[in-house]
Structures are given as structure tokens and as C-alpha cells.
Protein backbone atom coordinates (compact mmCIF):
# COMPACT_ATOMS: atom_id res chain seq x y z
CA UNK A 1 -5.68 -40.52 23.55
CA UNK A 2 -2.20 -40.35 23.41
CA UNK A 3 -2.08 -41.52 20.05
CA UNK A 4 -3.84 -38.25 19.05
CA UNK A 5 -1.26 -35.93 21.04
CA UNK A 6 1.54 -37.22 19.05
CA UNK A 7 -0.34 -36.86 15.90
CA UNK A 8 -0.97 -33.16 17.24
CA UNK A 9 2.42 -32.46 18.06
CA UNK A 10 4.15 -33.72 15.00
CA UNK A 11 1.33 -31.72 12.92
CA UNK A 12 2.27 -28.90 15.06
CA UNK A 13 5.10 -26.85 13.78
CA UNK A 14 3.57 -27.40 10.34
CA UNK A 15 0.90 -24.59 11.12
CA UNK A 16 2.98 -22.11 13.25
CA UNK A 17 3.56 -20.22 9.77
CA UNK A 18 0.37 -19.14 9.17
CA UNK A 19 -0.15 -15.31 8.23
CA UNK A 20 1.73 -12.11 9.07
CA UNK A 21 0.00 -9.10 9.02
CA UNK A 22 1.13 -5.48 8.90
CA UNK A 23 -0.35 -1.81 8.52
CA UNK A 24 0.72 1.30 8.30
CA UNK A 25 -0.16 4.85 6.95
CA UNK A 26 1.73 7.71 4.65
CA UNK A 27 0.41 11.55 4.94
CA UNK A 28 2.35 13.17 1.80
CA UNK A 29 1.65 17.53 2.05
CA UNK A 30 1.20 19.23 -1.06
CA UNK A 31 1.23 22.98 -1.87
CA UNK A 32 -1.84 24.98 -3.23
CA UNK A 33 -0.06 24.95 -6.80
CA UNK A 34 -0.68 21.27 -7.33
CA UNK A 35 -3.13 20.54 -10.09
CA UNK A 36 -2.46 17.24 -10.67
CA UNK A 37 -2.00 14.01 -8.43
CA UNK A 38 -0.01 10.81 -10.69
CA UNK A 39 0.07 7.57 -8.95
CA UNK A 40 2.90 5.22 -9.93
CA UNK A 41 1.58 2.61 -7.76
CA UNK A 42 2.26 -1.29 -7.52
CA UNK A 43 -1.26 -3.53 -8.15
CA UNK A 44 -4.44 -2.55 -7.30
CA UNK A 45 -5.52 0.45 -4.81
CA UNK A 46 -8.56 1.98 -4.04
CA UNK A 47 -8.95 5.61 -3.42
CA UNK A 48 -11.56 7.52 -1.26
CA UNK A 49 -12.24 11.65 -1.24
CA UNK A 50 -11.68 13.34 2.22
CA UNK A 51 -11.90 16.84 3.49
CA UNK A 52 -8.25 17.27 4.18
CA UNK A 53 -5.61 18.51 2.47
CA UNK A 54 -2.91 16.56 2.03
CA UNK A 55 -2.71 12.96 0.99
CA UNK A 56 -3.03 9.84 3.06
CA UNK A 57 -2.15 6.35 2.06
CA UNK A 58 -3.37 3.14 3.76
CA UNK A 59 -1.27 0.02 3.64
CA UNK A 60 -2.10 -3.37 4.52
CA UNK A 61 0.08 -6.36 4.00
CA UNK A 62 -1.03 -9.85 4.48
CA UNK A 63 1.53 -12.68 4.28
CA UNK A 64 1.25 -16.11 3.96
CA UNK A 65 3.47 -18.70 5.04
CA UNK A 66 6.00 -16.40 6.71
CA UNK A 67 7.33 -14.85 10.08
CA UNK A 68 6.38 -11.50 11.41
CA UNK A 69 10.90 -11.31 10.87
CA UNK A 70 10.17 -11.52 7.21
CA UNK A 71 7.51 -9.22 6.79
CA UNK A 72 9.18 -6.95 9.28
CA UNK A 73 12.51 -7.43 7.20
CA UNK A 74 11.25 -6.46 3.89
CA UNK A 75 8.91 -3.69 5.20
CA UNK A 76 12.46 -2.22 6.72
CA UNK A 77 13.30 -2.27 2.93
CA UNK A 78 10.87 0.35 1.46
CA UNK A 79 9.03 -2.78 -0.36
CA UNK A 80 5.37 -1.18 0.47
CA UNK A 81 7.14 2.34 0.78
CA UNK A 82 5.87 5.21 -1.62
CA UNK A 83 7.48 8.17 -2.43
CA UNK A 84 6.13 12.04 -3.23
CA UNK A 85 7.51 14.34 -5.35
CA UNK A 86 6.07 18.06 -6.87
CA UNK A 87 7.32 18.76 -9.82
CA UNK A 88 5.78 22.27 -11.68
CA UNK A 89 1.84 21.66 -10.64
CA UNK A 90 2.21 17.87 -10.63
CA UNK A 91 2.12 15.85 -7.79
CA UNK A 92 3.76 12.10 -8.25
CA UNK A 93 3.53 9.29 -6.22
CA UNK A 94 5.28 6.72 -6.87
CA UNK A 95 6.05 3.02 -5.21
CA UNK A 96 10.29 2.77 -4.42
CA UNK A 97 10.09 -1.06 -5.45
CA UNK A 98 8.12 -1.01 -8.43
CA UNK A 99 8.67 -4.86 -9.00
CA UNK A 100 8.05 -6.52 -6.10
CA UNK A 101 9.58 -10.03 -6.31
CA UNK A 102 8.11 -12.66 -4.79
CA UNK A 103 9.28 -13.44 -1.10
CA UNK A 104 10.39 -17.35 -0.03
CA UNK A 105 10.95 -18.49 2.92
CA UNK A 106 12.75 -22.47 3.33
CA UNK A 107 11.91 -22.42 -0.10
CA UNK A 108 8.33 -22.14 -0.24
CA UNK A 109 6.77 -19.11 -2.18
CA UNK A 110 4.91 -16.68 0.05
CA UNK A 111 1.64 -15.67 -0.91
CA UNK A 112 1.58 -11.80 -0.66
CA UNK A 113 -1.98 -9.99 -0.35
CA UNK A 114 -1.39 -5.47 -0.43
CA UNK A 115 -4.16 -3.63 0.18
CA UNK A 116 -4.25 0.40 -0.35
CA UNK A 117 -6.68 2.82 0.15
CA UNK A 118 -5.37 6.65 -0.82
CA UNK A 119 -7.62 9.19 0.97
CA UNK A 120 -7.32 12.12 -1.62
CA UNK A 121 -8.43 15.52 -1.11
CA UNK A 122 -12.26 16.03 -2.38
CA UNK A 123 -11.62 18.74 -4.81
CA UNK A 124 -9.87 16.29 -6.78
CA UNK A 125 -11.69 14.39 -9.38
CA UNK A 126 -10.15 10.73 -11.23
CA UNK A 127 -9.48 11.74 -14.79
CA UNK A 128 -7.40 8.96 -15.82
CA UNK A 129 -6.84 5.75 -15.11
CA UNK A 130 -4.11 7.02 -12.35
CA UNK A 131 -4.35 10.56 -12.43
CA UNK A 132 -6.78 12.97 -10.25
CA UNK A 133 -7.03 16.48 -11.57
CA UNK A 134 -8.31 19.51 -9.17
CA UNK A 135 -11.76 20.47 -10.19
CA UNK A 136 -12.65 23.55 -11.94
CA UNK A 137 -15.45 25.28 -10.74
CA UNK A 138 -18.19 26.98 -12.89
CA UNK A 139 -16.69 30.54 -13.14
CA UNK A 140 -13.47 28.63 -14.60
CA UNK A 141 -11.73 28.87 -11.60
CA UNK A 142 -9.93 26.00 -9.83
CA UNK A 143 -11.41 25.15 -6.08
């Protein structure tokens, strides 16, 4: 028995690093002028219609093999942070650390996992591979 308590405790600190995990949201306000919504995003994202008005992104960070300092660290950062900005009747969002490095800790390589959801408003419509246009309704008018 006590054989298998030392082989516990030496396996131990081995498995304290597990996973981190983090979420948080961004609301980003737009004005009635904005036609189009351009997403500068880093990796994949999924995107969901919603009655309101403005914007809402949904962030979730997973990471492996780290300490809720790290994550915490580069979260202070702006690594997951995304920026708006109107220009004319263009809306862009776009990710302030577009690369992304990876993240090591005592050597070892982190495995990072991002998750985003963008709730956009529901009289937008996907019309390219990252851009959402407002819809036009039937009489030619936008909604």
C-alpha cells in the first residue's frame, strides 16, 4: 500500500497542469448606416443570427498544459481581443493579434483550443466567406 502512495505522489505534480479554461464576451454597437459587417478574425468561428442590434462575440479558450497565470497573462495581452471599427457603411472586425504564436510553458508547447461564436444581427445575411451584408427587402429597400 505504501508502495502505491509513493508511486502516486511522485506521479503527482506531473498532472497538476492539466487545462485552463477561460470565457468571455464582446458587444461591439453599430449605427443604422452600416451595410456591411467584415470579420478579420483568427481560425475558425461560428456565427449565429439574433434579434439585437449590435454585435456580440463569444470567446472560449481552452489551454493545455498551462496555468490559469498563463492564460490569464496572455488574455491581459489582447491575444483573443477583437477590435471594431466603422468606416463609410462598413463595419470591421478585426482580431489585435492576428498571428497568434504558440504559447510554452518550461518548454513544452501548449496546445491552444479558441472557440467563437458571433451573434450577428438577423437582418444580416453571409455573402462572403467573411462578410455579412444587410438584406434588401422586396421593394429594394434595406431592412
Amino acid at each position: 500500500m505504501i508502495r502505491y502512495i509513493l508511486i502516486f505522489m511522485v506521479c503527482l505534480p506531473f498532472g497538476l497542469q492539466a487545462q485552463v479554461q477561460k470565457s468571455f464576451h464582446q458587444v461591439f454597437e453599430m449605427s443604422d448606416s452600416v451595410q456591411v459587417i467584415e470579420l478579420n478574425l483568427v481560425g475558425n468561428y461560428d456565427y449565429k443570427p439574433w434579434a439585437g442590434n449590435t454585435i456580440m462575440l463569444q470567446t472560449k479558450i481552452v489551454l493545455y498544459d498551462a496555468t490559469s497565470a498563463i492564460l490569464d497573462f496572455f488574455t491581459e495581452q489582447g491575444r483573443y481581443e477583437v477590435e471594431a471599427k466603422e468606416v463609410s457603411d462598413k463595419l470591421v472586425l478585426r482580431a489585435l493579434d492576428p498571428v497568434r504564436k504558440v504559447i510554452k510553458s518550461s518548454g513544452v508547447e501548449c496546445f491552444e483550443q479558441v472557440s467563437q461564436v458571433l451573434y450577428i444581427p438577423e437582418d444580416f445575411i453571409l455573402t462572403g466567406e467573411n462578410t455579412f451584408s444587410r438584406a434588401i427587402e422586396e421593394n429594394g429597400n434595406h431592412d
